[in-house]
Protein backbone atom coordinates (compact mmCIF):
# COMPACT_ATOMS: atom_id res chain seq x y z
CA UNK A 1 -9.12 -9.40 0.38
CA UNK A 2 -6.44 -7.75 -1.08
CA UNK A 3 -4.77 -8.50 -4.44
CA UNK A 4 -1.93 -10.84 -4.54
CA UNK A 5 -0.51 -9.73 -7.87
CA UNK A 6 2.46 -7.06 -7.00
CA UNK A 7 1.45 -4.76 -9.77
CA UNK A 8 -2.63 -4.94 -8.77
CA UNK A 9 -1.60 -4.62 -5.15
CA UNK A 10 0.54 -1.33 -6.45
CA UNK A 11 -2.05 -0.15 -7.79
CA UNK A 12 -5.14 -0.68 -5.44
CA UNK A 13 -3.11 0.62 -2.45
CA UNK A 14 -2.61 3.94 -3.81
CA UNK A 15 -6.27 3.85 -5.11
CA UNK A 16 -7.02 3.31 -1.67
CA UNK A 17 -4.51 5.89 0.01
CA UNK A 18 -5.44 8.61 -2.54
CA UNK A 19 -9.28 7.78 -2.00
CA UNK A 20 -9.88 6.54 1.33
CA UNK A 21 -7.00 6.88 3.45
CA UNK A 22 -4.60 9.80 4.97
CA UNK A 23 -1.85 7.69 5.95
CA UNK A 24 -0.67 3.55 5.47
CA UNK A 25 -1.44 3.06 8.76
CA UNK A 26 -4.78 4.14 8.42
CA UNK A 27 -5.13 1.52 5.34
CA UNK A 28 -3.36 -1.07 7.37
CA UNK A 29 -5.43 -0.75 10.29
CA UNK A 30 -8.97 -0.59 8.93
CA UNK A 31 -7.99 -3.65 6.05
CA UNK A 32 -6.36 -5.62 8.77
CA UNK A 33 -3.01 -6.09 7.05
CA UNK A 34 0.28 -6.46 7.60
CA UNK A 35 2.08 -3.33 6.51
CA UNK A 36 5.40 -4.89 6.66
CA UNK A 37 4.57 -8.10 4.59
CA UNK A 38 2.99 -5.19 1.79
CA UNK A 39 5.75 -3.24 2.13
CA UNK A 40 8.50 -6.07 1.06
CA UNK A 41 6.14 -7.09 -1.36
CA UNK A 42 6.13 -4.10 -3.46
CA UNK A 43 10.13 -3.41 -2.70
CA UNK A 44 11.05 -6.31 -4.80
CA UNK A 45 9.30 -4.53 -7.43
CA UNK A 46 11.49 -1.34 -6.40
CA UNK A 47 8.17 0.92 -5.07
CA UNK A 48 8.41 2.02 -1.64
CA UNK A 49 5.87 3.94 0.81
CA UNK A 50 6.83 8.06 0.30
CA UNK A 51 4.63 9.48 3.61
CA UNK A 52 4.79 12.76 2.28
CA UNK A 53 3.20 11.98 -1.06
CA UNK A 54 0.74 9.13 0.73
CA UNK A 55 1.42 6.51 -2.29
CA UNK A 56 3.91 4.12 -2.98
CA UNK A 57 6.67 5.52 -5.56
């Protein structure tokens, strides 16, 4: 389960990408989570996915 607080979720994904995972889809895939329903989550806060970087700036 993944947090459901924007700012917790912010943070635990790019614990998780810098950690665990080489790309989103990676995360995504092995989680079983919807990438765009994460993604439009943390874009209301402004913080989008930056592939090159592998974290959400």
């Amino acid at each position: 389960m993944i947090p459901q607080d924007p700012a917790m979720l912010l943070s635990f994904l790019n614990l998780k990408l810098r950690d665990h995972y080489g790309t989103l889809e990676a995360l995504c895939d092995d989680l079983d989570i919807d990438r765009t329903e994460i993604e439009d989550k943390l874009s209301k806060m402004d913080y989008h996915y930056d592939k090159e970087r592998n974290q959400f700036v």
